[in-house]
N, C-alpha and C. Protein backbone atom coordinates (compact mmCIF):
# COMPACT_ATOMS: atom_id res chain seq x y z
N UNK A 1 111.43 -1.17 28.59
CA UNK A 1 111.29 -2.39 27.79
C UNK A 1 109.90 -2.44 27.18
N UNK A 2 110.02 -3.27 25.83
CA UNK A 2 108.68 -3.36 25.04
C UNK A 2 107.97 -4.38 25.92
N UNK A 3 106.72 -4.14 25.75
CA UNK A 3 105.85 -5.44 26.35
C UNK A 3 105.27 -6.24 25.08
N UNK A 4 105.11 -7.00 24.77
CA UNK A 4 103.93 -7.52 24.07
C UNK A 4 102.78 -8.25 24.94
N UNK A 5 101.78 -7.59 24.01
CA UNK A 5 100.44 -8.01 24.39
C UNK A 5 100.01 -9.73 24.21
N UNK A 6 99.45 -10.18 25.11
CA UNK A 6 98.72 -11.56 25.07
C UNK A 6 97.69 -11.36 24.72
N UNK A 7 97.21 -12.53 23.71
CA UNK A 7 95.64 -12.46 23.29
C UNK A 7 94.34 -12.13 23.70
N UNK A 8 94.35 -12.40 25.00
CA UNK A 8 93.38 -12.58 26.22
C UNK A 8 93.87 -11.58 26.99
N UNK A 9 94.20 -10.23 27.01
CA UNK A 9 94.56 -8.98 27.28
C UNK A 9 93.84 -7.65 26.21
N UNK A 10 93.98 -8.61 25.01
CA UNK A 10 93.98 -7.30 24.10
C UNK A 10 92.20 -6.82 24.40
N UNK A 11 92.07 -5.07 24.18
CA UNK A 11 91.04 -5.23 24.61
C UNK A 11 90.61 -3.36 24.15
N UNK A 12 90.39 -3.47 22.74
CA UNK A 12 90.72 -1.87 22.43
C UNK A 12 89.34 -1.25 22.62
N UNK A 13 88.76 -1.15 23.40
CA UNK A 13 87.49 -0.38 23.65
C UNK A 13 86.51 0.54 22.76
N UNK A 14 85.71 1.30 23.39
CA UNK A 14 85.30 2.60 22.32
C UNK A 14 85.58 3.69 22.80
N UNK A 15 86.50 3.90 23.75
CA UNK A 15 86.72 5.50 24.06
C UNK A 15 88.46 5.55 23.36
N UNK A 16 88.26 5.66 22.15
CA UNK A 16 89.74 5.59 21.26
C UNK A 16 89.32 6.46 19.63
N UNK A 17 88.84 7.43 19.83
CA UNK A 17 88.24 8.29 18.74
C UNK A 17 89.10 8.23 17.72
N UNK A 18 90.27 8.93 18.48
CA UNK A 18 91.87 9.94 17.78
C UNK A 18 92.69 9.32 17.70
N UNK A 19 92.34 7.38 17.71
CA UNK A 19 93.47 6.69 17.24
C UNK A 19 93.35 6.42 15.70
N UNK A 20 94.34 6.15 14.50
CA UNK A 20 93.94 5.17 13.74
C UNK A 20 93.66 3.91 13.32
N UNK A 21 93.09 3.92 12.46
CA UNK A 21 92.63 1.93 12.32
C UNK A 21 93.85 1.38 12.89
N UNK A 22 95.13 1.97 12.12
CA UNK A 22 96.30 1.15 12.09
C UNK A 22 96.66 1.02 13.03
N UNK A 23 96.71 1.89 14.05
CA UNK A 23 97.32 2.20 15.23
C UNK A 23 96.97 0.89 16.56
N UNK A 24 95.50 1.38 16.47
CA UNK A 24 94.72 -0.17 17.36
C UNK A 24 95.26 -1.61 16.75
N UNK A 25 95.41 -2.09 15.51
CA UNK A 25 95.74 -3.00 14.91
C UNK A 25 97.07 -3.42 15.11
N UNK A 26 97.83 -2.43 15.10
CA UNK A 26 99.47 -2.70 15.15
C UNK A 26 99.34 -3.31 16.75
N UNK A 27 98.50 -2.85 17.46
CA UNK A 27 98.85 -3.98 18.86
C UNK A 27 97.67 -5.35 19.26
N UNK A 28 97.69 -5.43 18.37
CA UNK A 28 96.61 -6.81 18.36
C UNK A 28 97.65 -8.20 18.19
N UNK A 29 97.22 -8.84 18.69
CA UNK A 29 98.64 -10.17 19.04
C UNK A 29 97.56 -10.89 17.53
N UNK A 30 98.64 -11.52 16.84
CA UNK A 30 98.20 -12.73 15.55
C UNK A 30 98.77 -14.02 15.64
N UNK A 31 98.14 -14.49 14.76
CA UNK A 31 97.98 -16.03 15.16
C UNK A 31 98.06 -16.06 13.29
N UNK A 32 98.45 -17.29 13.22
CA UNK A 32 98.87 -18.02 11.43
C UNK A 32 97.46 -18.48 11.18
N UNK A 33 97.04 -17.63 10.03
CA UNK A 33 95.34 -18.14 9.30
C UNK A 33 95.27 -19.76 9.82
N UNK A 34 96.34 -19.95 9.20
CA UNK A 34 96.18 -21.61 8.83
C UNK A 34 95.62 -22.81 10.02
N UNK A 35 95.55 -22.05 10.89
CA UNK A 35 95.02 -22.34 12.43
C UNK A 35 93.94 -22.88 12.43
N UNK A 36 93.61 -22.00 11.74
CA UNK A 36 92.05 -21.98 12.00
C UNK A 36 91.07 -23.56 11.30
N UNK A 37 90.44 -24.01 12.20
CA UNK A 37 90.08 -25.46 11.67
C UNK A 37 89.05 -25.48 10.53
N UNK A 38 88.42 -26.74 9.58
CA UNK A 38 87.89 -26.35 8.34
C UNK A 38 86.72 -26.04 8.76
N UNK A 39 85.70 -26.50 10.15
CA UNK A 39 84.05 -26.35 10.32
C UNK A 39 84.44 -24.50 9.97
N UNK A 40 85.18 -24.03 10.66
CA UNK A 40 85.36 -22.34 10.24
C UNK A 40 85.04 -21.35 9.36
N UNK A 41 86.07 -22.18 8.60
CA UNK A 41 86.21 -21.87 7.57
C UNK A 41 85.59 -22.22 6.19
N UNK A 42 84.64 -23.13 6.57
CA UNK A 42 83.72 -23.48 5.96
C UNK A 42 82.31 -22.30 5.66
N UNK A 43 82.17 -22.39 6.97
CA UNK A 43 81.51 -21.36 7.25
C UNK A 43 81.50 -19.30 7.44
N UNK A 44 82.99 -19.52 8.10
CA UNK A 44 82.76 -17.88 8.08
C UNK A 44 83.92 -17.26 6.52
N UNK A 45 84.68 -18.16 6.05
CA UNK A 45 85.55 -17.47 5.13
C UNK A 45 84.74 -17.15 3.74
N UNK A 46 85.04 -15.80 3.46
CA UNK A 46 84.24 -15.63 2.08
C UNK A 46 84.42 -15.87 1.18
N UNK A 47 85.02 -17.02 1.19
CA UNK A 47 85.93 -17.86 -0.34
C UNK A 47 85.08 -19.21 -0.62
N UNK A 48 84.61 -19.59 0.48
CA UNK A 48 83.86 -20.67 0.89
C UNK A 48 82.71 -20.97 0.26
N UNK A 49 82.21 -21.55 -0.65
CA UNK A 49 80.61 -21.74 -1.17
C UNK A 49 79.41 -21.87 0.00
N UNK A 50 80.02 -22.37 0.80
CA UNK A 50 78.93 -22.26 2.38
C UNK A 50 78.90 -21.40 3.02
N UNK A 51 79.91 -20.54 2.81
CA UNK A 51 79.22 -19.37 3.68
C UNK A 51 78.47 -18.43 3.82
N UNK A 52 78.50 -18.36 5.45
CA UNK A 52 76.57 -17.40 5.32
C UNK A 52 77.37 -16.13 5.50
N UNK A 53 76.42 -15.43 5.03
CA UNK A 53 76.22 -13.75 4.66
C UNK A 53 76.93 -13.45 6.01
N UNK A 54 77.35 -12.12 5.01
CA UNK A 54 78.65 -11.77 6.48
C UNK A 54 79.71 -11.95 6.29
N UNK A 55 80.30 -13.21 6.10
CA UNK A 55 81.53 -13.86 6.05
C UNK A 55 82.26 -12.45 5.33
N UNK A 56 83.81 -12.99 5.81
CA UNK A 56 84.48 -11.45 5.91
C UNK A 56 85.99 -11.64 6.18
N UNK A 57 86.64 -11.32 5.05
CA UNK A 57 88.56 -11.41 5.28
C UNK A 57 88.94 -11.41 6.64
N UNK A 58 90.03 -11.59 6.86
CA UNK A 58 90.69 -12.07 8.29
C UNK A 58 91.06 -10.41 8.52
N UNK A 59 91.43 -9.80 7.56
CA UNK A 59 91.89 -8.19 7.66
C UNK A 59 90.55 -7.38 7.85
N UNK A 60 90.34 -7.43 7.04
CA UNK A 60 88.46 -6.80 7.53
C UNK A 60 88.06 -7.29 8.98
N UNK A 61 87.90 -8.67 9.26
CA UNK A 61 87.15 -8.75 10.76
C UNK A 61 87.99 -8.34 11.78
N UNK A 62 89.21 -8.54 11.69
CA UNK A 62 90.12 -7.71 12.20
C UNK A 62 89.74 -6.18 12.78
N UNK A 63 89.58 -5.18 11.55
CA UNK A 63 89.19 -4.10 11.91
C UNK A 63 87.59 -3.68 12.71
N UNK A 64 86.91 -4.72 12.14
CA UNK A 64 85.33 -4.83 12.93
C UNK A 64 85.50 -4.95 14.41
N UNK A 65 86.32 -5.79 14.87
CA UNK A 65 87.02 -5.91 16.23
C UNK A 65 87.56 -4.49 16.68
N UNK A 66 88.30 -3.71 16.04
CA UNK A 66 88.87 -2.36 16.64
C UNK A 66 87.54 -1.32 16.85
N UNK A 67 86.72 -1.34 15.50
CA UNK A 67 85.70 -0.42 15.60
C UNK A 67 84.64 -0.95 16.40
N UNK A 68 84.44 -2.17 16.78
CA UNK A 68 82.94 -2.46 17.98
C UNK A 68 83.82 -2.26 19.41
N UNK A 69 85.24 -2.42 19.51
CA UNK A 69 85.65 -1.84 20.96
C UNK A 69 85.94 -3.98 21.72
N UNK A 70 86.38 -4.52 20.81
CA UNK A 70 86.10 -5.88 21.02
C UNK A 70 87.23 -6.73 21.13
N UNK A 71 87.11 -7.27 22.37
CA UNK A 71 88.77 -8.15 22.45
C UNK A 71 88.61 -9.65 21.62
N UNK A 72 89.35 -10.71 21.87
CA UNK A 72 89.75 -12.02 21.48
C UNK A 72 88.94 -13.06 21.81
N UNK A 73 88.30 -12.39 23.31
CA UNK A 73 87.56 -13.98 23.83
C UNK A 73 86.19 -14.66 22.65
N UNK A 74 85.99 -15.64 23.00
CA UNK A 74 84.91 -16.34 22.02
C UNK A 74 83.56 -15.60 22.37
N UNK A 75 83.36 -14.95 23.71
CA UNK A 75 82.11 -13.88 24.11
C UNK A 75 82.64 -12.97 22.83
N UNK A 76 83.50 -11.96 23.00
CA UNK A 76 83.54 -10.80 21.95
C UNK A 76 83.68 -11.28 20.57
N UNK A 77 84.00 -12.28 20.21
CA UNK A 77 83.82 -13.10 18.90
C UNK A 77 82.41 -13.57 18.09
N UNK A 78 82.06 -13.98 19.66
CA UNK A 78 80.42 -13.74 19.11
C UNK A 78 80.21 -12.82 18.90
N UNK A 79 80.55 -11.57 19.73
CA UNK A 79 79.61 -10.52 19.27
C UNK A 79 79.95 -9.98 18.00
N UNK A 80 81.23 -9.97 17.66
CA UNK A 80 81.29 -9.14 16.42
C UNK A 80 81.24 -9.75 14.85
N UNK A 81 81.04 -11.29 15.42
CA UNK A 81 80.15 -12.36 13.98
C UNK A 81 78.64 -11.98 14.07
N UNK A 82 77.91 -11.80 15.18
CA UNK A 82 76.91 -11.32 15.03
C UNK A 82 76.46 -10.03 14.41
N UNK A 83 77.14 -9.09 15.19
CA UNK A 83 77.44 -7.32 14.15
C UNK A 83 77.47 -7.93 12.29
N UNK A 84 78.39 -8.51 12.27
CA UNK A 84 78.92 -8.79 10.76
C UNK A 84 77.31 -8.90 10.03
N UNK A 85 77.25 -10.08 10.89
CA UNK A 85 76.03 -11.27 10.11
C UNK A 85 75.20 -10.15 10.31
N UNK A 86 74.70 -9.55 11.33
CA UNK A 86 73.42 -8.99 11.07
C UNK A 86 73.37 -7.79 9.97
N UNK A 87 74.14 -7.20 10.09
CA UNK A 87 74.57 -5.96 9.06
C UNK A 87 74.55 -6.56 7.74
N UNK A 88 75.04 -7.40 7.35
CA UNK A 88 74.79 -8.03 5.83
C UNK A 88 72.97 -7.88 5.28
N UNK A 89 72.99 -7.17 4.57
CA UNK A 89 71.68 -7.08 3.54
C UNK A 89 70.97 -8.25 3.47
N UNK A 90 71.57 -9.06 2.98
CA UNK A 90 71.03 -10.80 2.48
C UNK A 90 71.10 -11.79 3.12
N UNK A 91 70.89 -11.44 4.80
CA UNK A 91 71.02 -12.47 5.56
C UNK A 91 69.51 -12.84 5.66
N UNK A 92 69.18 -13.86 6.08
CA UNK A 92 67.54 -14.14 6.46
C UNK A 92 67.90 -14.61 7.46
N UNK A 93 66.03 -14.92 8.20
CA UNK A 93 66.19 -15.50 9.65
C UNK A 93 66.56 -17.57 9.81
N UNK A 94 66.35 -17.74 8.73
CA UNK A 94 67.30 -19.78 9.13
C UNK A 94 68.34 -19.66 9.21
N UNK A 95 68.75 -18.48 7.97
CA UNK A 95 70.96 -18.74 7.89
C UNK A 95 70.96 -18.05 9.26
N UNK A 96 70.80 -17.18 9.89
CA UNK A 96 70.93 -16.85 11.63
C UNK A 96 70.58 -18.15 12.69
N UNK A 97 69.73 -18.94 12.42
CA UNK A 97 69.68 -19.97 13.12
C UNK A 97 69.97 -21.00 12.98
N UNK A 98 70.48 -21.56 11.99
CA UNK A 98 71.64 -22.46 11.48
C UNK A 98 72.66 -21.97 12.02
N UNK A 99 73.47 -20.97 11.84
CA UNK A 99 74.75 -20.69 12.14
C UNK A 99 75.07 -20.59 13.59
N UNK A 100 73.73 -20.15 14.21
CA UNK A 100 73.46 -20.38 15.79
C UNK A 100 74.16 -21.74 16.36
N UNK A 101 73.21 -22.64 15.59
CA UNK A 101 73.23 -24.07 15.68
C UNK A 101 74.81 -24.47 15.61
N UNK A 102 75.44 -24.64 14.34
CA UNK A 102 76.73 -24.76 14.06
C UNK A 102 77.84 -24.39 15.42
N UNK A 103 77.74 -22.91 15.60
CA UNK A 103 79.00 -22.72 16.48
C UNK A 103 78.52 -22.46 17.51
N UNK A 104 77.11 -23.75 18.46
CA UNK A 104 76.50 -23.91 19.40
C UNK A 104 77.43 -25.57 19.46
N UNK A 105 77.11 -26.16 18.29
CA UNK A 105 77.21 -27.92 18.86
C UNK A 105 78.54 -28.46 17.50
N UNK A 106 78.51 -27.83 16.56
CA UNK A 106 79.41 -28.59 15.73
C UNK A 106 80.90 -27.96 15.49
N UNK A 107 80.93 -26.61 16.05
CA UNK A 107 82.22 -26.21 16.10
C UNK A 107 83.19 -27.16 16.95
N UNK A 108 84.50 -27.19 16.81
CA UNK A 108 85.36 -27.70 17.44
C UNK A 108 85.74 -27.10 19.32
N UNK A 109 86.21 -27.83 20.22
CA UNK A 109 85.40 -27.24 21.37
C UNK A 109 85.93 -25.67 21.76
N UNK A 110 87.61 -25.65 21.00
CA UNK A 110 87.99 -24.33 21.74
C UNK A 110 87.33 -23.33 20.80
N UNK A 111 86.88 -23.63 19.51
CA UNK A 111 85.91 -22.54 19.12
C UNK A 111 84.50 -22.04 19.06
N UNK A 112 83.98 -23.07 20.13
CA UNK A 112 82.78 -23.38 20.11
C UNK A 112 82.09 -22.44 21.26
N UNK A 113 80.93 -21.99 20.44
CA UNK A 113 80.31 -20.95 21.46
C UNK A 113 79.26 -21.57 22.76
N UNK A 114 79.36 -20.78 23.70
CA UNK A 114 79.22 -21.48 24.69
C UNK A 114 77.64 -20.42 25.25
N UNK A 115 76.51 -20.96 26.06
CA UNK A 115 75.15 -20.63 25.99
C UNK A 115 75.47 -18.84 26.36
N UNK A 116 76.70 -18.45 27.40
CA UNK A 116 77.32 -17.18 27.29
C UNK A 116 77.59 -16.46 26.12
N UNK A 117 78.16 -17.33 25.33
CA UNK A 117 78.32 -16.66 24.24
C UNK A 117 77.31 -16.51 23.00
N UNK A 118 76.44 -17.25 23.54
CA UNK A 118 75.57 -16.96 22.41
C UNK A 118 74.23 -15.65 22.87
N UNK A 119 74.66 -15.12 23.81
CA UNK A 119 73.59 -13.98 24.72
C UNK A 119 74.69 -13.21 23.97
N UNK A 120 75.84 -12.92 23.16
CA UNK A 120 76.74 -11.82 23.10
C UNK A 120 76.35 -12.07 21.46
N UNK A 121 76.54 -13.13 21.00
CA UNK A 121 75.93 -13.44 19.28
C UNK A 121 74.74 -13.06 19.28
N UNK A 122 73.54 -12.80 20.26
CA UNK A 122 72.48 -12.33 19.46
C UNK A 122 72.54 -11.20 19.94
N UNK A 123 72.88 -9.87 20.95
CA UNK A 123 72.83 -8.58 21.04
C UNK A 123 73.61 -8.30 19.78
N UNK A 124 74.96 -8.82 19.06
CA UNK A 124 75.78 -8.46 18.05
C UNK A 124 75.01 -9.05 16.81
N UNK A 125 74.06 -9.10 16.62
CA UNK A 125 73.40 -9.72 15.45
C UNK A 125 71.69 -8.89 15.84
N UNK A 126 71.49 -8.44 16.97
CA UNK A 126 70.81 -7.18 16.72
C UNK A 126 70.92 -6.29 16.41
N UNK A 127 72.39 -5.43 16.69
CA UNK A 127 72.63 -4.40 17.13
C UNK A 127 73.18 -4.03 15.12
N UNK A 128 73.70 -5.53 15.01
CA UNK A 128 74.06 -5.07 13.52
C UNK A 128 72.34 -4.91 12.60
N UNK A 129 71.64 -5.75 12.34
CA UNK A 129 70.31 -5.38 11.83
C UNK A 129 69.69 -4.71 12.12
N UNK A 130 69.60 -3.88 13.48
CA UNK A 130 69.09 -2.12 13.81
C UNK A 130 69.91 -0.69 13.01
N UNK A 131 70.95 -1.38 13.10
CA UNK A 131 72.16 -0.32 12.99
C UNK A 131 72.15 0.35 11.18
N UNK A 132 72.54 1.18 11.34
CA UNK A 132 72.60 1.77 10.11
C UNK A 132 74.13 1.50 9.48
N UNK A 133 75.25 0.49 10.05
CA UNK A 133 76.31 0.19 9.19
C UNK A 133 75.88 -0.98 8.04
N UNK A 134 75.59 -1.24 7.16
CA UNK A 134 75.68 -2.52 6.25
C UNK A 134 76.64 -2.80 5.66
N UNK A 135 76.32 -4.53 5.45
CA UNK A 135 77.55 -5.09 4.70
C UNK A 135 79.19 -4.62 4.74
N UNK A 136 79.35 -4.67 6.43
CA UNK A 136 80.54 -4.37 6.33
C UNK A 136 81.69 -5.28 6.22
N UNK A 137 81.05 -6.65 5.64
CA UNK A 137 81.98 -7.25 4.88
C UNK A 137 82.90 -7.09 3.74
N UNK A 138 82.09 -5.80 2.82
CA UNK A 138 82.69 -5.36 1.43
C UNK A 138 83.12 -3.99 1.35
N UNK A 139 83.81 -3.51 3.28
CA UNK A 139 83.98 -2.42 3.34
C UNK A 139 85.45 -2.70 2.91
N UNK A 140 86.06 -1.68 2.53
CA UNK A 140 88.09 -2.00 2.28
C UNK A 140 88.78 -1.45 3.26
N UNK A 141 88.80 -2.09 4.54
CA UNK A 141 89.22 -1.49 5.45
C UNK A 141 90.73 -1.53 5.34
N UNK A 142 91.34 -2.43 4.43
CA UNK A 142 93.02 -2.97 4.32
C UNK A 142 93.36 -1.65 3.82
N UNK A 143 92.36 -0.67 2.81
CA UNK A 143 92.84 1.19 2.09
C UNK A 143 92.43 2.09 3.53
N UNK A 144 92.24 1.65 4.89
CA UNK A 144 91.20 3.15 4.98
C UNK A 144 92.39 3.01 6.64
N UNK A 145 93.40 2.36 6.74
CA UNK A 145 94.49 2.40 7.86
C UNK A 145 94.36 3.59 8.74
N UNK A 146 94.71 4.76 7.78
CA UNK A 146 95.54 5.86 8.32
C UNK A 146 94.36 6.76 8.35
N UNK A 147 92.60 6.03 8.59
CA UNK A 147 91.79 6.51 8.99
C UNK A 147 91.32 6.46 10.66
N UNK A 148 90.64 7.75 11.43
CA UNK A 148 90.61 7.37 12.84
C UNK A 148 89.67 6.41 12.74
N UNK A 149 89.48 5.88 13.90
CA UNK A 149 88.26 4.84 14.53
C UNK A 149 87.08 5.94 14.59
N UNK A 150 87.34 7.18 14.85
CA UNK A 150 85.71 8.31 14.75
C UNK A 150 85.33 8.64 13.19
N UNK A 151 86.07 8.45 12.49
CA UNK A 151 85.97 9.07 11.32
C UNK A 151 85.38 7.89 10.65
N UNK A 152 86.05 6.47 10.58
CA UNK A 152 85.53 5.14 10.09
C UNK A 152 84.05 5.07 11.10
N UNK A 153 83.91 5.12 11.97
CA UNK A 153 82.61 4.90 12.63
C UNK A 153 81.45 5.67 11.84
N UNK A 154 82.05 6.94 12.06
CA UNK A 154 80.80 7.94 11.30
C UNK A 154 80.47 7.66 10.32
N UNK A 155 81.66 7.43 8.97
CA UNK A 155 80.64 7.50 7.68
C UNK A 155 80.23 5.90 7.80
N UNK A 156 80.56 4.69 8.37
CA UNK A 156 80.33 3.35 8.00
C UNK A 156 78.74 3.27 8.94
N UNK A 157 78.48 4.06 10.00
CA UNK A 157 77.20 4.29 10.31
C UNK A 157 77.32 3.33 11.76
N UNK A 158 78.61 3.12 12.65
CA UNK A 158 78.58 2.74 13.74
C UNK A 158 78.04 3.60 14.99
N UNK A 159 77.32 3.30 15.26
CA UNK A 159 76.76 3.79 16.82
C UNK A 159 77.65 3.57 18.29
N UNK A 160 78.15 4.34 18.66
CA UNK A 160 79.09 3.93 19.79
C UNK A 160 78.12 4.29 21.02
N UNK A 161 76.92 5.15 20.80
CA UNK A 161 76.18 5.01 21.82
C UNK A 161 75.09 3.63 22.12
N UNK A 162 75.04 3.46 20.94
CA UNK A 162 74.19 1.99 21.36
C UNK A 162 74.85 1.05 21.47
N UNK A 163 76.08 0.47 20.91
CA UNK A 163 77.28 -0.09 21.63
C UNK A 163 77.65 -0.15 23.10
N UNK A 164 77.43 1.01 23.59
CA UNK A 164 77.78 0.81 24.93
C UNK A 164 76.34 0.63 25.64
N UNK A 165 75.03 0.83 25.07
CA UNK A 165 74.00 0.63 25.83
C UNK A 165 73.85 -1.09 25.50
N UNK A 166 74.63 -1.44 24.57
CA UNK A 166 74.31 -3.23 24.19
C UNK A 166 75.11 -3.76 25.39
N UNK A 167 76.59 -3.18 25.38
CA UNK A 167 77.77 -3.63 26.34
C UNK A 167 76.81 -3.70 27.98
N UNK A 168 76.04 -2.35 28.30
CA UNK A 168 75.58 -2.46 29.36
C UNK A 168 74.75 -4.08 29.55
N UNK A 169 74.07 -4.21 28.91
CA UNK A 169 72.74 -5.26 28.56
C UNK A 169 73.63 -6.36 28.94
N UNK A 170 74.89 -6.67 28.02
CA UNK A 170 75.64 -7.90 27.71
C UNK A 170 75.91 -8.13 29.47
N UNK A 171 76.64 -7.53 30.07
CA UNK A 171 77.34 -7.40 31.55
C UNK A 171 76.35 -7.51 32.33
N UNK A 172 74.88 -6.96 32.36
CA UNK A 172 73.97 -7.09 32.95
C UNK A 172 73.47 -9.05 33.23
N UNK A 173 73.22 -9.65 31.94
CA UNK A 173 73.25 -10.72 31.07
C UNK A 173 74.16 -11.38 31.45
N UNK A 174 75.32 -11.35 31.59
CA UNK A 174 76.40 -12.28 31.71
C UNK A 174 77.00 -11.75 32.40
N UNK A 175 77.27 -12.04 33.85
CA UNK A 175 78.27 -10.56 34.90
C UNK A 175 79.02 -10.79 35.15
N UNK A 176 79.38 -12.24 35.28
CA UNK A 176 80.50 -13.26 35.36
C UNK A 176 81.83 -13.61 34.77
N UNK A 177 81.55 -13.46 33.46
CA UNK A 177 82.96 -13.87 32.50
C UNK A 177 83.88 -12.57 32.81
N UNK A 178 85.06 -13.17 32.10
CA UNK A 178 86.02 -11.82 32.25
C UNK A 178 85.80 -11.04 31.16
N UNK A 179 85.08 -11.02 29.86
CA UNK A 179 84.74 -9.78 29.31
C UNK A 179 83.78 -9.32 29.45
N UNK A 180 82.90 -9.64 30.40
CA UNK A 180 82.11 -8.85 30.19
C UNK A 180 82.47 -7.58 31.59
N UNK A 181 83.53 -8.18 32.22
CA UNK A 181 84.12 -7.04 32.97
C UNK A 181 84.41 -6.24 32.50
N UNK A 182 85.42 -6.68 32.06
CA UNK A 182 86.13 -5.24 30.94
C UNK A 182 85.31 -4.73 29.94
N UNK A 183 84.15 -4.91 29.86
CA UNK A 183 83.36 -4.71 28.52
C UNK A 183 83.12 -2.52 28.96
N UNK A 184 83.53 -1.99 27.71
CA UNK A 184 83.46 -0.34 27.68
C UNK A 184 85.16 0.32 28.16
N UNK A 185 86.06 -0.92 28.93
CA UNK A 185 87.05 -0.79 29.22
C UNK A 185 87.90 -0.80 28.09
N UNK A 186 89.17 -0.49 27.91
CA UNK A 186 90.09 -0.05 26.85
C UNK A 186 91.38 0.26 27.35
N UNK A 187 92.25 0.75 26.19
CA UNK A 187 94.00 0.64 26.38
C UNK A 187 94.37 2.15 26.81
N UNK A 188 93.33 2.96 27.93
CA UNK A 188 93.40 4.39 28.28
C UNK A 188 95.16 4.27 29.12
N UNK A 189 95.84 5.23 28.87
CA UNK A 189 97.32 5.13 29.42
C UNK A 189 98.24 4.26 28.89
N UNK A 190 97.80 3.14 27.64
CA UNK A 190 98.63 2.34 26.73
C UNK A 190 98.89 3.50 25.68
N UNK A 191 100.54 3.48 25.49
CA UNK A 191 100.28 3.64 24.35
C UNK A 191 100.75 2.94 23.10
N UNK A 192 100.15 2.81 22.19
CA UNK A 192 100.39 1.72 21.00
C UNK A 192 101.59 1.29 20.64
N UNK A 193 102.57 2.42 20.73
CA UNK A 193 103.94 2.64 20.01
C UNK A 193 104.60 1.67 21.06
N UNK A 194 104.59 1.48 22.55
CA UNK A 194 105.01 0.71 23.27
C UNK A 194 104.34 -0.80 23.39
N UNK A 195 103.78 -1.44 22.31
CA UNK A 195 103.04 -2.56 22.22
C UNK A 195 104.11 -3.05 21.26
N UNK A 196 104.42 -4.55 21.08
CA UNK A 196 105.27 -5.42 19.44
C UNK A 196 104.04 -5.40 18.82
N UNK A 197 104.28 -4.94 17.59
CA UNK A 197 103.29 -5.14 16.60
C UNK A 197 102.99 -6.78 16.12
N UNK A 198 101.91 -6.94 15.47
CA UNK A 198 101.76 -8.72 15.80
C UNK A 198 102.55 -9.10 14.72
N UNK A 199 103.21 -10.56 14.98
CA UNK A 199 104.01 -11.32 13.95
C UNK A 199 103.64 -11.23 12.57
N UNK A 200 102.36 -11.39 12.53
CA UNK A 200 101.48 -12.01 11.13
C UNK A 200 100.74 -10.38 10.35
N UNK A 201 100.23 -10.31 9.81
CA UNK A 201 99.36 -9.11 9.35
C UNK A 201 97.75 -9.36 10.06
N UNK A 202 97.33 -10.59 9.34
CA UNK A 202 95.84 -10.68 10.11
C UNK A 202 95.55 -11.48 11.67
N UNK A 203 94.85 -11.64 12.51
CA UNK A 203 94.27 -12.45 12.95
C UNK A 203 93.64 -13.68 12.77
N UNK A 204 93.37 -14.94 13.54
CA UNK A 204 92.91 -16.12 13.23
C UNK A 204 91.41 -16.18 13.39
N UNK A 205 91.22 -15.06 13.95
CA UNK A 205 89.61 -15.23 14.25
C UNK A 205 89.36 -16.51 15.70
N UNK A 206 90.48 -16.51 16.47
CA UNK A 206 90.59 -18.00 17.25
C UNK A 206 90.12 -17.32 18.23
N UNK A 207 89.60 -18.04 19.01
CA UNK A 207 88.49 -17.92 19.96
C UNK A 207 89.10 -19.14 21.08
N UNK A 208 89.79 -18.30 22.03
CA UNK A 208 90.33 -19.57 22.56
C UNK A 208 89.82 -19.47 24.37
């Protein structure tokens, strides 16, 4: 029998070289955009006149999630809005501390980052402004599917070794939550084809 995956399960790691984008994606559980509340979308959708640098399609952050090795919880959510944000060219240091601010006290509560999660928003908002990936908001990840996760890492300039030396830091930092257990952990002995592919095409970005 098929299983499907629960949100708070999914959890595609970085030891997944020789999968493709598509492959990790096809078992990611989705949720209806429309979910998502307006402080959000105010802020992270790139359609939005308010949004800060970074901001990034539901299909794109999607894939940022497969390539940082990053599950659902609002910890790995931070981290990979932070990756985003920091990697953007034209971010400065207020729009980072504004946005701090925002999905510290004015987000709504199940999306609201919590003092845990904001130790995972700033290693992922270092790790992106050290890193040699940029602006991988205006990458086309919706054309590059039937590319591996090693092959998209390499040329987009992801580091999977400092990834896992951040993951160490994060778990060190926070030892407690349940991702940061699983944090370097992954779907080793899953295999994809035995996952329901998700209802929807994108993710909600929900942080629940």
């Amino acid at each position: 029998m098929r299983r499907k995956l629960h949100w708070s399960d999914w959890n595609p790691g970085l030891d997944n070289d020789q999968l493709t984008l598509q492959q990790v994606l096809s078992s990611m559980p989705a949720a209806a955009p429309e979910a998502i509340p307006w402080q959000v979308r105010v802020l992270e959708n790139p359609l939005s006149a308010l949004a800060f640098p970074g901001a990034v399609s539901l299909t794109r952050h999607d894939a940022i999630h497969a390539l940082l090795g990053r599950g659902l919880s609002n910890q790995d959510e931070a981290f990979v809005i932070g990756y985003t944000m920091g990697a953007a060219s034209n971010i400065r240091d207020w729009q980072f501390a504004v946005f701090r601010f925002a999905a510290l006290r004015l987000y709504p509560k199940t999306y609201r980052f919590s003092a845990s999660d904001l130790v995972a928003f700033d290693l992922g908002y270092s790790q992106g402004r050290t890193g040699k990936a940029r602006d991988l908001q205006e990458v086309p990840f919706e054309n590059l599917s039937e590319h591996t996760l090693a092959q998209l890492r390499r040329d987009i300039g992801i580091d999977v070794h400092s990834l896992h030396a951040a993951y160490r830091a994060e778990a060190s930092r926070i030892p407690h939550t349940p991702a940061s257990r699983r944090l370097d952990q992954d779907f080793r002995g899953v295999d994809p084809s035995d996952l329901h592919p998700p209802q929807g095409t994108e993710s909600d970005w929900k942080r629940e």
